[in-house]
Protein backbone atom coordinates (compact mmCIF):
# COMPACT_ATOMS: atom_id res chain seq x y z
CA UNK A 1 119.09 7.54 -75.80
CA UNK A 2 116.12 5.89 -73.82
CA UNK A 3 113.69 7.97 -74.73
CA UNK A 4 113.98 6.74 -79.06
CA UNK A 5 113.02 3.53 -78.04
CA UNK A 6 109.76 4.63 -75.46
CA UNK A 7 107.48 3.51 -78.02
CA UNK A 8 108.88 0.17 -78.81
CA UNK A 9 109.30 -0.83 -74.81
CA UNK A 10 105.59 0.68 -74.74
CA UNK A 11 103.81 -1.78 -76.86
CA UNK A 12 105.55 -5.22 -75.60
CA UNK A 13 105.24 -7.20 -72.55
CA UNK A 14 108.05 -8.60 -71.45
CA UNK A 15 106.78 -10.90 -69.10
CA UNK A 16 105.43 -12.64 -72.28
CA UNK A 17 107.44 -11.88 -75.36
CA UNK A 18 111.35 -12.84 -76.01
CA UNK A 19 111.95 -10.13 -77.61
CA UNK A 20 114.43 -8.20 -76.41
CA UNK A 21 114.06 -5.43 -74.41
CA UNK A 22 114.71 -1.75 -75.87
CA UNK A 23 117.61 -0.50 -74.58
CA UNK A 24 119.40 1.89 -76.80
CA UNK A 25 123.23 1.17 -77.57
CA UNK A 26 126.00 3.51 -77.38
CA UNK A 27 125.86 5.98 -80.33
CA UNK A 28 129.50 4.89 -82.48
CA UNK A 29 131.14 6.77 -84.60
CA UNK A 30 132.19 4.12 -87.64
CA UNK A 31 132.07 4.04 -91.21
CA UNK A 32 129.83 0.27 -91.63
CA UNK A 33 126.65 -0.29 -89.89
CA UNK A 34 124.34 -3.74 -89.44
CA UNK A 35 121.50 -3.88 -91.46
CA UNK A 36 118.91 -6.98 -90.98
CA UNK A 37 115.72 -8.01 -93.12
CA UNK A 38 113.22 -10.27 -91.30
CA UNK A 39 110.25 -11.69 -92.63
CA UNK A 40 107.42 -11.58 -90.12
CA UNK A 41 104.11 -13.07 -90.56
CA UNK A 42 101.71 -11.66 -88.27
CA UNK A 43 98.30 -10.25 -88.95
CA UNK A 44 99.85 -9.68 -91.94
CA UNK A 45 102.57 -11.05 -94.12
CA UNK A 46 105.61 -8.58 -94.59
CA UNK A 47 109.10 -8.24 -94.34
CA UNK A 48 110.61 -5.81 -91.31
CA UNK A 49 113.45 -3.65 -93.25
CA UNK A 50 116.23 -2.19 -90.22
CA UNK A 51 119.83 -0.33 -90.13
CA UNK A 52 121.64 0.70 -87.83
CA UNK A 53 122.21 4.23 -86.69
CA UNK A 54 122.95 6.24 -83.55
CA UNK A 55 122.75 3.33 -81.42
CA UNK A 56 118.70 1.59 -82.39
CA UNK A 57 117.60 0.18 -85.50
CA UNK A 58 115.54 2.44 -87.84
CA UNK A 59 112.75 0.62 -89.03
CA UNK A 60 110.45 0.15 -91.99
CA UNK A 61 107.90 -2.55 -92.43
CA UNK A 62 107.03 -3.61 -96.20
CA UNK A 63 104.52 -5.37 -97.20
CA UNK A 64 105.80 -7.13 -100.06
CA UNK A 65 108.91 -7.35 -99.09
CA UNK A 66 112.49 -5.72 -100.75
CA UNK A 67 112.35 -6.25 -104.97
CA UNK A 68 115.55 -7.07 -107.23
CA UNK A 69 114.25 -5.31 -109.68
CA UNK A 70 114.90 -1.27 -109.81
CA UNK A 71 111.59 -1.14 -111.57
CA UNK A 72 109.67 -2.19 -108.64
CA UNK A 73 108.91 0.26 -105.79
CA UNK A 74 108.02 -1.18 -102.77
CA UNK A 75 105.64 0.48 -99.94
CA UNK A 76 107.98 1.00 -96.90
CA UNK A 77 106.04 2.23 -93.92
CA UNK A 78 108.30 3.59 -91.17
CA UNK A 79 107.31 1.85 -87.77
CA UNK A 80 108.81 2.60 -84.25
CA UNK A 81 112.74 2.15 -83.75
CA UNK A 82 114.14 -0.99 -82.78
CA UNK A 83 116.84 -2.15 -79.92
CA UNK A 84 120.13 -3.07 -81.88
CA UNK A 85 119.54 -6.70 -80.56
CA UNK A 86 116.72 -7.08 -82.39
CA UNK A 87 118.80 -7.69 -85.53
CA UNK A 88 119.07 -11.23 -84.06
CA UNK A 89 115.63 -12.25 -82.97
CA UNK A 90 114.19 -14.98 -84.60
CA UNK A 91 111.16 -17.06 -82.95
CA UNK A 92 107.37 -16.78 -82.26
CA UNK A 93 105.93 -13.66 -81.03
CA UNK A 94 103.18 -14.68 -78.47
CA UNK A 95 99.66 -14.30 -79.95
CA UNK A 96 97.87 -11.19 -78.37
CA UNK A 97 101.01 -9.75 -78.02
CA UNK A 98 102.40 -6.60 -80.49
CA UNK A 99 103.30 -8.44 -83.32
CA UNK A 100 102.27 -11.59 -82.53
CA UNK A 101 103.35 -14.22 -85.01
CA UNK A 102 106.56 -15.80 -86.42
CA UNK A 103 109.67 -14.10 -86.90
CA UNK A 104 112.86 -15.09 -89.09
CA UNK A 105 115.93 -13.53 -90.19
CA UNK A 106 115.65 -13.48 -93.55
CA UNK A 107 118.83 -11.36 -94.41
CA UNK A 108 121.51 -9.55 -92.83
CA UNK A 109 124.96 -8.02 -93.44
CA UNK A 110 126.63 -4.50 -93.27
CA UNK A 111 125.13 -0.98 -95.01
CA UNK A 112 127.30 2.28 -95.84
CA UNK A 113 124.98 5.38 -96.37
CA UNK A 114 125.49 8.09 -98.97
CA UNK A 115 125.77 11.12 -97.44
CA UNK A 116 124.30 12.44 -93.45
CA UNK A 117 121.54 10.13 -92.61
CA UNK A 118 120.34 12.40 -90.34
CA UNK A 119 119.77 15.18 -93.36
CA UNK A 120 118.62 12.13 -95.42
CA UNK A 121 115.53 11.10 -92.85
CA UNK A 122 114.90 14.66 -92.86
CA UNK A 123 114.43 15.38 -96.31
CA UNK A 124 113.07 12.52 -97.40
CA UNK A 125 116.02 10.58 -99.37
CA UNK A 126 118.08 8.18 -97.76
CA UNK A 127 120.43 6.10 -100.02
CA UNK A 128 122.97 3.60 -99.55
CA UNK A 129 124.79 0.33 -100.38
CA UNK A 130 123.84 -2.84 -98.75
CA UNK A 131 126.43 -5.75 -98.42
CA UNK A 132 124.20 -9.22 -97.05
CA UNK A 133 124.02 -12.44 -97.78
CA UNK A 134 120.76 -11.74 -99.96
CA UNK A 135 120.36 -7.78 -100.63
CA UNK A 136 123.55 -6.35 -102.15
CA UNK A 137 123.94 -2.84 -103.64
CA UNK A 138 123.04 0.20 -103.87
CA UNK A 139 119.24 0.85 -102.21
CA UNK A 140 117.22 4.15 -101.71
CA UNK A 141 114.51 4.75 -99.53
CA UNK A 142 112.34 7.75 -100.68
CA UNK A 143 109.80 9.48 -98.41
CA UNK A 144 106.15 9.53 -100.03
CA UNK A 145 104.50 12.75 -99.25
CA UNK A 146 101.02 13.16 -98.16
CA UNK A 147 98.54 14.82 -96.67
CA UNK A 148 97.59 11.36 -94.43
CA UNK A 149 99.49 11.67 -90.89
CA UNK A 150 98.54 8.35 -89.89
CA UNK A 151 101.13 6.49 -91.55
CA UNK A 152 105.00 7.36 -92.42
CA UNK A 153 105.48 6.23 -95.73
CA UNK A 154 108.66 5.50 -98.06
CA UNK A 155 109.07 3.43 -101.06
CA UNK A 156 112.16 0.98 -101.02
CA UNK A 157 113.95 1.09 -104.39
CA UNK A 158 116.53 -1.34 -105.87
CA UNK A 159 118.46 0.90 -107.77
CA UNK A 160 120.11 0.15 -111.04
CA UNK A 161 123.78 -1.63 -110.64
CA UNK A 162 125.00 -5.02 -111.26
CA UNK A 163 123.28 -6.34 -108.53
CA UNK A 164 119.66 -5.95 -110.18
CA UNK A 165 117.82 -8.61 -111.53
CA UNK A 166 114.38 -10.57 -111.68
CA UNK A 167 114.82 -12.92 -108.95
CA UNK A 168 111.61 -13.30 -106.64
CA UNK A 169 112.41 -13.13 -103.01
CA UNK A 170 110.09 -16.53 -102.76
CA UNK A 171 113.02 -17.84 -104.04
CA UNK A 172 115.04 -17.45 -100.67
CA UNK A 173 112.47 -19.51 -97.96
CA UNK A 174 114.99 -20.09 -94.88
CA UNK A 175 116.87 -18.40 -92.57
CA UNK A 176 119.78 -17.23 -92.86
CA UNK A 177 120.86 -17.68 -89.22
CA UNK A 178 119.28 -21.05 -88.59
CA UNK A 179 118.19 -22.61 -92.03
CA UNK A 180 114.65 -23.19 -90.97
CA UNK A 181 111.73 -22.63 -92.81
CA UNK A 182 108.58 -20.36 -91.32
CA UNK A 183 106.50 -23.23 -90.54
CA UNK A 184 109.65 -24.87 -88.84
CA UNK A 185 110.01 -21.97 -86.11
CA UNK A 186 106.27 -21.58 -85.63
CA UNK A 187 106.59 -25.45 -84.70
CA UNK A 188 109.61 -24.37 -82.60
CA UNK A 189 111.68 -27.54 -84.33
CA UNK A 190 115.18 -27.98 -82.78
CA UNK A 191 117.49 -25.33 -84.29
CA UNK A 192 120.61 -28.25 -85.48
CA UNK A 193 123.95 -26.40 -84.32
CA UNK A 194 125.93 -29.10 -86.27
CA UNK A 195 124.15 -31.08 -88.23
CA UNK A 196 127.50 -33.20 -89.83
CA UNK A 197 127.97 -34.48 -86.07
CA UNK A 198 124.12 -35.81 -86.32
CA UNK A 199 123.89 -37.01 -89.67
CA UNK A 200 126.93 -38.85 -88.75
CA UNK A 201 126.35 -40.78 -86.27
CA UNK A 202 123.06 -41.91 -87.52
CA UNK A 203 124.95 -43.03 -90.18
CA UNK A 204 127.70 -45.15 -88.11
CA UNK A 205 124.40 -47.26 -87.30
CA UNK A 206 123.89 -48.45 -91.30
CA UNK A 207 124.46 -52.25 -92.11
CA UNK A 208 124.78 -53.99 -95.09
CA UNK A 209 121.27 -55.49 -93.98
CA UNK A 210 119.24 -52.25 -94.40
CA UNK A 211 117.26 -52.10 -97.09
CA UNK A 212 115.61 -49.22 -96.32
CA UNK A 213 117.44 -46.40 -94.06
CA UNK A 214 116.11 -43.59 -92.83
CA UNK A 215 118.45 -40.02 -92.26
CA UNK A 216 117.18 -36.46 -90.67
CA UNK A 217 114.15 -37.60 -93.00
CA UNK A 218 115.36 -38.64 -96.00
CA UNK A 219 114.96 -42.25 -97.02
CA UNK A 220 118.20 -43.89 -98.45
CA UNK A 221 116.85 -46.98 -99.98
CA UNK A 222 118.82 -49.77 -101.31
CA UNK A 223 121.77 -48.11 -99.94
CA UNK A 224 124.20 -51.44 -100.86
CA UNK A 225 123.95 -51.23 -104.54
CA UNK A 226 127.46 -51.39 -106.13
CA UNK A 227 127.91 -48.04 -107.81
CA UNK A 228 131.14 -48.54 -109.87
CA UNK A 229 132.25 -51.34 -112.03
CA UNK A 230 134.82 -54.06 -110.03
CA UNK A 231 134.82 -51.60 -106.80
CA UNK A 232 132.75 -52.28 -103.85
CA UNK A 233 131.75 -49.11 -103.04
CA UNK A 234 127.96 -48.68 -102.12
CA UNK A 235 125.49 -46.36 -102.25
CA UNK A 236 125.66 -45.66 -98.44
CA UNK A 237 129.36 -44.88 -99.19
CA UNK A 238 129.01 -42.27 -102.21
CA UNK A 239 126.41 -40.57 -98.97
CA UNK A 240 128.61 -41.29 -96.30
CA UNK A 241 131.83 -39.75 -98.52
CA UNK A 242 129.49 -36.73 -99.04
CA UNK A 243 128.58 -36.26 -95.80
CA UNK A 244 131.97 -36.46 -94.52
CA UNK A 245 133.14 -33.85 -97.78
CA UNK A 246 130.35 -31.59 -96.69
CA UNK A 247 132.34 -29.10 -94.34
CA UNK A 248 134.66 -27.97 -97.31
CA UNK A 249 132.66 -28.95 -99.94
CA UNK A 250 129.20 -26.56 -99.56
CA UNK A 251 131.11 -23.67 -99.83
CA UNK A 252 131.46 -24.13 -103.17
CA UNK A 253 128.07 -25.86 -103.80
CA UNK A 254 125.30 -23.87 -101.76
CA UNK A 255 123.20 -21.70 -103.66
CA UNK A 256 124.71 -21.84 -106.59
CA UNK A 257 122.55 -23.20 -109.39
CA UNK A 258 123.47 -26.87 -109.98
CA UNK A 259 123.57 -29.76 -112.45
CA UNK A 260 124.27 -33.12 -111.43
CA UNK A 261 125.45 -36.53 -112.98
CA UNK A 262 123.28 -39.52 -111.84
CA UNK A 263 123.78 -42.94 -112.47
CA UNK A 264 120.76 -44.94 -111.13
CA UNK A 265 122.52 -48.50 -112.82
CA UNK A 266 125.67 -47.40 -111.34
CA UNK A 267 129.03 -45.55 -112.93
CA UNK A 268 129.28 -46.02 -116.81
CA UNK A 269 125.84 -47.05 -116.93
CA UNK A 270 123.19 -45.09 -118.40
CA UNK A 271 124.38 -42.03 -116.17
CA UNK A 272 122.77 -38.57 -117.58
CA UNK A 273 123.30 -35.20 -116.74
CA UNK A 274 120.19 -33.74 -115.29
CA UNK A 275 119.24 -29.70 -114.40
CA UNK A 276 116.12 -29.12 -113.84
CA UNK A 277 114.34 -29.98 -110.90
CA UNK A 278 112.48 -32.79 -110.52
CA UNK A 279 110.06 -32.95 -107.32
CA UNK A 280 111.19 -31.07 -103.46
CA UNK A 281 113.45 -32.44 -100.49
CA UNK A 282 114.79 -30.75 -97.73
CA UNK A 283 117.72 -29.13 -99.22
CA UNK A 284 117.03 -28.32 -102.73
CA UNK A 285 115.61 -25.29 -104.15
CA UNK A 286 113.61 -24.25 -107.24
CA UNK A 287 114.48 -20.94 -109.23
CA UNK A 288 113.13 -19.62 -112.30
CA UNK A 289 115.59 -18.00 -114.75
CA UNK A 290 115.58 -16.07 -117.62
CA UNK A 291 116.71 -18.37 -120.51
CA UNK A 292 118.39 -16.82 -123.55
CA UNK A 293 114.33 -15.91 -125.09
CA UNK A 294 113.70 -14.20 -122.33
CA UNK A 295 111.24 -17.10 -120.91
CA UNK A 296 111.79 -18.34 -117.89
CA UNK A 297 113.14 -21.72 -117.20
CA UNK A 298 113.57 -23.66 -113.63
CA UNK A 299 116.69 -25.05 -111.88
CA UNK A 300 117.60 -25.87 -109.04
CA UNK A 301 120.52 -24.99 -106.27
CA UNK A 302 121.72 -26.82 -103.20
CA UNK A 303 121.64 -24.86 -99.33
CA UNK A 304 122.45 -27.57 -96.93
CA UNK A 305 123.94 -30.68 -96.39
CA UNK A 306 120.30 -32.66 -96.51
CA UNK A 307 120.51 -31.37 -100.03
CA UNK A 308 123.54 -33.60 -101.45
CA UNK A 309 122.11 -36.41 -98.95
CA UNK A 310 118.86 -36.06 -101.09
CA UNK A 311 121.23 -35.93 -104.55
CA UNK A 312 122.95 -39.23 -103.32
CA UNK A 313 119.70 -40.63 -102.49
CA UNK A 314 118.75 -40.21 -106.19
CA UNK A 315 122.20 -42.07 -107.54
CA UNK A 316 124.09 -38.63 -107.89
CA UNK A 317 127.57 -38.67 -108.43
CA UNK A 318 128.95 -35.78 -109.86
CA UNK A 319 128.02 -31.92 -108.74
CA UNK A 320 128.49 -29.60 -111.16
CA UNK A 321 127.30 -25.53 -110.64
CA UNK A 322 127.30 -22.21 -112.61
CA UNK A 323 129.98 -19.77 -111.59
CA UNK A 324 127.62 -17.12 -109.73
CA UNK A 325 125.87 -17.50 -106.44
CA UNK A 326 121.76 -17.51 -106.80
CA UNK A 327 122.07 -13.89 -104.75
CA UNK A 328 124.26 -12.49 -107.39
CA UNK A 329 123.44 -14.63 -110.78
CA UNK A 330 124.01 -12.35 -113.48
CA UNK A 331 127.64 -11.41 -111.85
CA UNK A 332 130.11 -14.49 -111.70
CA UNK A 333 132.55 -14.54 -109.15
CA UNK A 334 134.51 -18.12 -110.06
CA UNK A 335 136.52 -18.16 -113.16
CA UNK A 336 137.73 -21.61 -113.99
CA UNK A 337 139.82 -22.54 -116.65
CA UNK A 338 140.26 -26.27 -117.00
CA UNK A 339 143.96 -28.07 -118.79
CA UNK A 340 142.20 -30.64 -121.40
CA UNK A 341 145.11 -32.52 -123.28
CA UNK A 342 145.61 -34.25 -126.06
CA UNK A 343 144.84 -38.30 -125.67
CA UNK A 344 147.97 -39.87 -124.40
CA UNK A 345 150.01 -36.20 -123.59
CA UNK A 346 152.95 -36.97 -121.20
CA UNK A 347 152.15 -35.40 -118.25
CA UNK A 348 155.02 -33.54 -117.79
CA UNK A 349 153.89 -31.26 -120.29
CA UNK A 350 150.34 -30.90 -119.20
CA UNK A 351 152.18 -29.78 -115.57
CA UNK A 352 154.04 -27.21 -117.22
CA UNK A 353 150.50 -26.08 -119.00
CA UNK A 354 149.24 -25.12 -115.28
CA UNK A 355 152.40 -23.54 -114.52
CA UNK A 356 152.27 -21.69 -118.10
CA UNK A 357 148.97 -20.35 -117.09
CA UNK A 358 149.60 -19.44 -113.13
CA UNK A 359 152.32 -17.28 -114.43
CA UNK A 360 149.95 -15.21 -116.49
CA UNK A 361 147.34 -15.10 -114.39
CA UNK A 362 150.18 -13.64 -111.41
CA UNK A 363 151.54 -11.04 -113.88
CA UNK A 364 147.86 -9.60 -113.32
CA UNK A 365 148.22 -9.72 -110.07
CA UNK A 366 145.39 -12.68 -109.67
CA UNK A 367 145.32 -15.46 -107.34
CA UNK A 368 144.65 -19.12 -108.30
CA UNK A 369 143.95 -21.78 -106.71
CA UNK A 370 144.47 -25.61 -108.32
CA UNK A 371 142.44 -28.69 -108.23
CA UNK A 372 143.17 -32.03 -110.12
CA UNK A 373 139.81 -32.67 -112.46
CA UNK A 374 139.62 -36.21 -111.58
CA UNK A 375 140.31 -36.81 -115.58
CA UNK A 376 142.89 -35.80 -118.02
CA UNK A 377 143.96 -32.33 -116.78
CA UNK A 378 143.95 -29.84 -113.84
CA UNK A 379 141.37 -26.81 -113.02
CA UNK A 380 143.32 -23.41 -112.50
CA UNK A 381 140.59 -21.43 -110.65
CA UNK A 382 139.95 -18.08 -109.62
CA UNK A 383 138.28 -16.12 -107.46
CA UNK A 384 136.49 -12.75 -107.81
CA UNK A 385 134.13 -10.74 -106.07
CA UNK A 386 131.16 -10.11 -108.22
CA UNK A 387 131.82 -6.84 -110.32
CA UNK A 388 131.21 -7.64 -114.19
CA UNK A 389 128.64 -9.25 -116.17
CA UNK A 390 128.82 -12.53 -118.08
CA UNK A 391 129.93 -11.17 -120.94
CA UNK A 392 132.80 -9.41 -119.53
CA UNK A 393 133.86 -12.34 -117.35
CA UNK A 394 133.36 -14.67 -120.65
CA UNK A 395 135.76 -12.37 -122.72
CA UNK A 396 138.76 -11.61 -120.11
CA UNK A 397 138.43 -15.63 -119.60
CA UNK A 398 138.36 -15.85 -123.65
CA UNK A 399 141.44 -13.49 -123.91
CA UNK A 400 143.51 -15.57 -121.02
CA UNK A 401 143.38 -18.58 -123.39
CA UNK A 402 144.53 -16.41 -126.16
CA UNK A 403 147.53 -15.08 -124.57
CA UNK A 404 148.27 -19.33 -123.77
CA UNK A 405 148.00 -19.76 -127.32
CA UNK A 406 149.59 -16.79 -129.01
CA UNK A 407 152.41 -17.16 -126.67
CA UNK A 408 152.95 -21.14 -126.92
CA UNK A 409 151.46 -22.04 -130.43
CA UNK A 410 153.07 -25.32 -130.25
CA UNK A 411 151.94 -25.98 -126.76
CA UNK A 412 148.24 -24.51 -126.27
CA UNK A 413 144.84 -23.90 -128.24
CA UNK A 414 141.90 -21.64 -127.45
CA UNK A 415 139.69 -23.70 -130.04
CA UNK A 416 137.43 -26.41 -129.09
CA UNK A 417 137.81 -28.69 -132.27
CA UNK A 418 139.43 -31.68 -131.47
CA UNK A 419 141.89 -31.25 -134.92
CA UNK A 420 143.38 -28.25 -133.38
CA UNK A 421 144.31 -30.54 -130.37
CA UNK A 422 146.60 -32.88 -131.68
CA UNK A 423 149.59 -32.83 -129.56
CA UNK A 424 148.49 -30.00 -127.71
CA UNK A 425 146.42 -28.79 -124.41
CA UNK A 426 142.84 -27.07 -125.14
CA UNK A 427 142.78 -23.91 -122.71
CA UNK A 428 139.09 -24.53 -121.88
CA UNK A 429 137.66 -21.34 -120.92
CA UNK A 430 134.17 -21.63 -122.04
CA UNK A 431 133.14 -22.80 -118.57
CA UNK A 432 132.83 -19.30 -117.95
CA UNK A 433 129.51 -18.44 -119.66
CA UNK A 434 126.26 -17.81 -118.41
CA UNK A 435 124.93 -21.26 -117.87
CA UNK A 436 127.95 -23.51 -118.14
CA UNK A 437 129.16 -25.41 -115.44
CA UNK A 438 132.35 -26.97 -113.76
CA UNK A 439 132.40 -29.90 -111.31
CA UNK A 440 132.86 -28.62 -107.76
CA UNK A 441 135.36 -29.28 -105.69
CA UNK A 442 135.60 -32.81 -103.82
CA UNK A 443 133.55 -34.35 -106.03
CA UNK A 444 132.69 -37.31 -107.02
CA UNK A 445 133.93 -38.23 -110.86
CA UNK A 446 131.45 -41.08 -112.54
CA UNK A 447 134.98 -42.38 -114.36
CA UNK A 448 136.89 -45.66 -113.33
CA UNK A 449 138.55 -45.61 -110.32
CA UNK A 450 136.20 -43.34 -108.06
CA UNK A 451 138.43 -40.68 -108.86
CA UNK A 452 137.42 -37.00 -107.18
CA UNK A 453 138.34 -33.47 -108.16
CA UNK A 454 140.34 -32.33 -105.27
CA UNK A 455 141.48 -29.15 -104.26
CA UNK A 456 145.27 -29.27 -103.58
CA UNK A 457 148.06 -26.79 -103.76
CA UNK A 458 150.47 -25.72 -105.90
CA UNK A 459 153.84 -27.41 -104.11
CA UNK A 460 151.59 -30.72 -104.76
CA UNK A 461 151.17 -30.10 -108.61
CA UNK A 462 154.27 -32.17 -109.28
CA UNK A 463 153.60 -35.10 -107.25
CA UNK A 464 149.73 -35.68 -107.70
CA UNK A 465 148.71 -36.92 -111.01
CA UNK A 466 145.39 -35.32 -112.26
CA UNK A 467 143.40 -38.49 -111.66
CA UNK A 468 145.60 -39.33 -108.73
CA UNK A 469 142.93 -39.13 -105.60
CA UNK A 470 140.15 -41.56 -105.42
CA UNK A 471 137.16 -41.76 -102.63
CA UNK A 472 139.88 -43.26 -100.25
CA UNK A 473 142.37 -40.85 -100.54
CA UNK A 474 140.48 -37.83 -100.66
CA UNK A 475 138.86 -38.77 -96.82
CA UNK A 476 142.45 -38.99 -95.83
CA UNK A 477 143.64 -35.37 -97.22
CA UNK A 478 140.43 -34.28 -94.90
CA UNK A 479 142.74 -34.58 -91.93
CA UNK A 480 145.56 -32.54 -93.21
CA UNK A 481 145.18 -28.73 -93.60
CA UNK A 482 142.50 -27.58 -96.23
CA UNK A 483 144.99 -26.03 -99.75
CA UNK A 484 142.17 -23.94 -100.03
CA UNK A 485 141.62 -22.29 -96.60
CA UNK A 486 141.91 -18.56 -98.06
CA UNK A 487 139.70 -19.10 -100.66
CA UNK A 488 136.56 -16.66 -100.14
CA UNK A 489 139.11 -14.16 -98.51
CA UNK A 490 140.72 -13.01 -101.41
CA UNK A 491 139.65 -9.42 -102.72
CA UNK A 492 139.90 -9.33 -106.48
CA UNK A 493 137.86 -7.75 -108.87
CA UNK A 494 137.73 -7.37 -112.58
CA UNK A 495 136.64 -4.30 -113.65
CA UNK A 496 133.68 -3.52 -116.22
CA UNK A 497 134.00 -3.02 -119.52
């Protein structure tokens, strides 16, 4: 087992690198392997492609790193195996050493290969189905063949599924074990195991005599301007609710494209909705997307908690994001369907609309989960893992409201126009097209009251009142258990067309 990793102990010093040293693991017998993508700049600029097998990690080093799109076919050059605990080395390579440079981990996750990987690396075709946080999939790696010795070279192919697309791999600049940027591991900057606990307590030291306040860089200035009408909540306290929101909140938010509601005069007062990018902060993130011509058009998405401190910064409010993550964009995997009523509906009736609607969505066997809106009605949402296009998602959430509305005439309507309202709840299910967007959960509403939409469960639907939890409540429901705890863990799929 040793002797597959001679090469790799061969060109390293120990006594100077912290990489770790080869020592081949236990050949397992299971069906799911590790894989791991790190970028690595060194003497040159490439991405490090590994997985898992008979105890080391194969490895490929490409230059310009893995492609979305199955059109692209990336030089793979096969380098020396790897120890398995390389798949979570991140840091500086010493200069004059093998290598020397910066390291992240770019990507990593779980592969399952087609067929004997062994008969695949002998013939030339090995193909298989990544599961990461970045590269999902099926993959294939496809021996070149030539009459040069010198150099071992595949291509790495993206092949066609649902999990193609046009995305640049620029677009994903951090690391997915620590957040940190390149330049911020070359500087060797503190790796922040919980940044809430920081942020936090820098935070407990804000008066109403700042003017100017400073947090993990970002400047928070006049942080005691009233933000809603007759309330005397701050701007420090739409930040400090955030912050304290942030633990349950991001997983909803992060990388997932977002719009936001700012209101730089305060609630009710010349607030717009705003989503496209506007200048860089720790936090935020530029992507380019294909618009509906084909051209592409830039947004933005959230990955950390700096990023909603920067958004509250700039008089944000309200959250809002599309219903795909930025690693899967073209494949949704939140359906939401939100209760609008008619003005002045009792709300007994718009209670029995959710209930209406859960039972539907249990005789297909689907899980929901409920959160009030902060407004009129409730959001009935559901979770998927990402299987069908938009316009599949779009139509089975299309057809739900149907069934509402052939089923209850007199109680429910698919169709937007406020005349077919009248006494009635509009099943809102347009929210579920490429592009639209729903307000995440614990946020913010810019409506009287500070209201928030809050994730709560279904026992609660008949005591909590749709606009029932402002700013104050909501930080006390953060001490009871979270409705939602199960949320990413359920494994549903819709099936394409």
């Amino acid at each position: 087992m040793t002797d597959k990793l001679n090469n790799y102990n061969k060109k390293r010093n120990f006594n100077k690198t912290t990489e770790p040293k080869g020592k081949a693991t236990k050949k397992i017998t299971k069906p799911i392997f590790k894989f791991v993508v790190q970028h690595h700049i060194a003497s040159r600029d490439h991405f490090d492609f590994r997985l898992e097998w008979n105890g080391v990690l194969l490895s490929w080093a490409v230059p310009k790193g893995p492609s979305y799109n199955s059109d692209d076919k990336r030089l793979a050059i096969r380098v020396e195996d790897h120890p398995t605990d390389y798949a979570g080395f991140e840091g500086i390579i010493p200069q004059g050493q093998y290598g020397g440079g910066t390291v992240m981990l770019w990507d990593e996750g779980s592969w399952v290969p087609y067929g004997s990987v062994n008969q695949g690396l002998k013939n030339g075709t090995l193909k298989f189905v990544l599961n990461g946080k970045r590269l999902m999939g099926k993959w294939a790696l496809i021996k070149i063949k030539t009459d040069n010795n010198k150099q071992d070279n595949w291509l790495l192919i993206k092949e066609k599924d649902q999990f193609q697309n046009n995305q640049n791999i620029s677009n994903f600049s951090t690391s997915i074990k620590t957040g940190r940027t390149m330049a911020q591991i070359e500087k060797n900057e503190e790796i922040v195991k919980n940044p809430f606990v920081k942020i936090g307590k820098q935070l407990d030291k804000v008066t109403d005599d700042n003017i100017t306040i400073s947090i993990e860089g970002i400047d928070i200035t006049n942080p005691s301007k009233i933000m809603f009408n007759n309330t005397n909540i701050k701007k420090i306290d739409i930040v400090k609710y955030y912050v304290k929101v942030a633990k349950r909140m991001l997983p909803y938010l992060q990388n997932r494209i977002v719009s936001v509601i700012r209101c730089p005069k305060g609630s009710g007062q010349s607030c717009f909705f705003k989503k496209h990018p506007a200048g860089t902060s720790k936090g935020i993130v530029s992507i380019k997307v294909k618009n509906g011509k084909n051209a592409d058009e830039e947004y933005f998405y959230i990955n950390s908690i700096y990023g909603v401190i920067f958004e509250a910064q700039m008089n944000t409010i309200e959250f809002h994001t599309w219903g795909s993550t930025v690693n899967s964009l073209e494949y949704p995997d939140i359906m939401v369907f939100d209760l609008d009523p008619d003005e002045g509906m009792d709300l007994k009736k718009i209670r029995q609309g959710v209930k209406d609607l859960k039972s539907i969505l249990t005789e297909l066997s689907l899980k929901s989960f409920l959160k009030t809106s902060g407004g009129k009605g409730y959001h009935i949402v559901v979770p998927f893992k990402p299987s069908v296009n938009w316009d599949t998602f779009y139509k089975f959430a299309k057809n739900i409201a149907k069934i509402m509305e052939q089923k209850w005439p007199e109680r429910y309507t698919s169709n937007i126009k406020k005349i077919n309202r009248i006494n009635k709840i509009f099943v809102d299910w347009q929210r579920n097209g490429r592009g639209a967007t729903t307000v995440v959960p614990y946020s913010l509403r810019s409506k009287v009251g500070t209201t928030v939409s809050m994730p709560i469960s279904w026992k609660e639907l008949g005591t909590i009142a749709p606009n029932g939890i402002n700013i104050e409540i909501a930080l006390e429901r953060l001490k009871k258990p979270d409705p939602w705890k199960n949320f990413y863990k359920i494994n549903q799929k819709l099936k394409p067309d």
